[in-house]
Protein backbone atom coordinates (compact mmCIF):
# COMPACT_ATOMS: atom_id res chain seq x y z
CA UNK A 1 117.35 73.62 43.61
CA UNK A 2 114.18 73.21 44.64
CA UNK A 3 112.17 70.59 45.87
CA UNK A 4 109.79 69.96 42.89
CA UNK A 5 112.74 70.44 40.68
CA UNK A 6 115.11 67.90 42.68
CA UNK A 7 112.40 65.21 42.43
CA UNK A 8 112.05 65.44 38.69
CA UNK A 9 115.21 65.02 38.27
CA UNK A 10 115.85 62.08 40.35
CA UNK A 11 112.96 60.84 39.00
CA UNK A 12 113.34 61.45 35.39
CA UNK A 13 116.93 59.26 36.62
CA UNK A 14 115.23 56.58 38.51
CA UNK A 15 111.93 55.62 38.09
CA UNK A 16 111.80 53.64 41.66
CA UNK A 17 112.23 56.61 43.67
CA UNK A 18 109.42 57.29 45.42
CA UNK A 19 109.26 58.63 48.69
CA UNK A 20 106.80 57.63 51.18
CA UNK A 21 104.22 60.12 52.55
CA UNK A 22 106.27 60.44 55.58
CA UNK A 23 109.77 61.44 54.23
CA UNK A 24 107.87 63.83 51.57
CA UNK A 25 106.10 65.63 54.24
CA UNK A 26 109.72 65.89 56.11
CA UNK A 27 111.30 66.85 52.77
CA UNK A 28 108.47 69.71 52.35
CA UNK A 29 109.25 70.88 56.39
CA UNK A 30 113.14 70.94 54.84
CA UNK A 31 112.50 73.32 51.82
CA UNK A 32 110.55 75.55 53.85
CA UNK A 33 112.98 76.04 56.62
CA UNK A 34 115.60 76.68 53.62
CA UNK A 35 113.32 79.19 51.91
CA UNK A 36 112.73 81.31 55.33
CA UNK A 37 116.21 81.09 55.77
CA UNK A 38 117.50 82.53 52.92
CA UNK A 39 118.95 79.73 51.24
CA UNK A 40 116.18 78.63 48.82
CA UNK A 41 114.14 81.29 46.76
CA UNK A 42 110.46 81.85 47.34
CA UNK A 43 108.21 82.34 50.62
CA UNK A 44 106.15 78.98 49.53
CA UNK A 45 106.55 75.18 48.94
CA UNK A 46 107.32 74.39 45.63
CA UNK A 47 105.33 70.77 46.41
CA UNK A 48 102.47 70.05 48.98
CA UNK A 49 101.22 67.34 50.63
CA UNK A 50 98.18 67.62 49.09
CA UNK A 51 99.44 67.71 45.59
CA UNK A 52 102.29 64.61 46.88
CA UNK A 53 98.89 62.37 47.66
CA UNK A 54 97.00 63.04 44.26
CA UNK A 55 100.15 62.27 42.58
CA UNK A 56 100.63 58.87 44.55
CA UNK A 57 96.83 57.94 45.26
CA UNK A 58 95.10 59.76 42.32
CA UNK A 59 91.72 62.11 43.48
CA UNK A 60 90.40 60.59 46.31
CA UNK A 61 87.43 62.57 45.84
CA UNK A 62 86.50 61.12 42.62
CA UNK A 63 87.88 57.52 43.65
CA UNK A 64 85.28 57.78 46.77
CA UNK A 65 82.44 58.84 44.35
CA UNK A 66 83.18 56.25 41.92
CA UNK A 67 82.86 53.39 44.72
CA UNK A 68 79.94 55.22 45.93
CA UNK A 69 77.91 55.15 42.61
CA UNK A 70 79.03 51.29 42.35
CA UNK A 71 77.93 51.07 45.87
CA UNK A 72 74.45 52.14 45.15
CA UNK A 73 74.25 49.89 42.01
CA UNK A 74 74.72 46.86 44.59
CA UNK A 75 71.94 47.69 46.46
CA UNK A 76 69.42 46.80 43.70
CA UNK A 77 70.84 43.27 43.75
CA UNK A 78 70.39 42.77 48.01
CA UNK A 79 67.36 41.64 49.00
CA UNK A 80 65.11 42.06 52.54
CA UNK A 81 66.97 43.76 55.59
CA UNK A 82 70.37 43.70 53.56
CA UNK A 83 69.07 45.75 51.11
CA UNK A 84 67.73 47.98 53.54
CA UNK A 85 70.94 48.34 55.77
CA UNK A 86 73.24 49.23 52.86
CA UNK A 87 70.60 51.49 50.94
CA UNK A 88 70.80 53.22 54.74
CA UNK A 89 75.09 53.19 54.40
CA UNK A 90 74.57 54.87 51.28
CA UNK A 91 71.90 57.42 52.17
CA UNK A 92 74.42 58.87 54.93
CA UNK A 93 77.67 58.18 52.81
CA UNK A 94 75.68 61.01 49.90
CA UNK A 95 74.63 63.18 53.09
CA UNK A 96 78.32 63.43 54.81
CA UNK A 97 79.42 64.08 51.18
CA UNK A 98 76.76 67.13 51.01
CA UNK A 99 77.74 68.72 54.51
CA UNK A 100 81.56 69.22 52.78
């Protein structure tokens, strides 16, 4: 059985069970090891971390642009060397997003 498959069934069983980031990354190492050994089929993780985080925490890509657009909104209601401090935050938060 494979990872995916043994989470969706415990899952499906009880709702609760939710591993932490930590023991899913551990879990992942596991089903690895058993798939170069022989013991599981395939040569890749049926789960990754990556897909374990949007599952838990959503897209943190969209989240971040979401606060950012709500971020520049705020700046129209700051006034004098507030306003100009966080129009600054958001200028570089948009340019770090444009270097990735």
């Amino acid at each position: 059985m494979t990872l995916k498959e043994a989470f969706a069934q415990t899952y499906t069983r009880r709702k609760v069970a939710w591993p932490n980031r930590t023991f899913m990354k551990q879990l992942i190492a596991y089903e690895k090891t058993l798939q170069d050994q022989g013991w599981l089929d395939g040569e890749t993780n049926t789960i990754t971390l990556g897909e374990w985080d949007e599952w838990t925490m959503g897209n943190l890509e969209e989240r971040e642009a979401q606060h950012r657009v709500s971020l520049s909104d705020r700046t129209i209601t700051l006034r004098g060397k507030d306003s100009d401090q966080f129009a600054e935050y958001v200028r570089s938060m948009s340019q770090r997003d444009a270097l990735h």
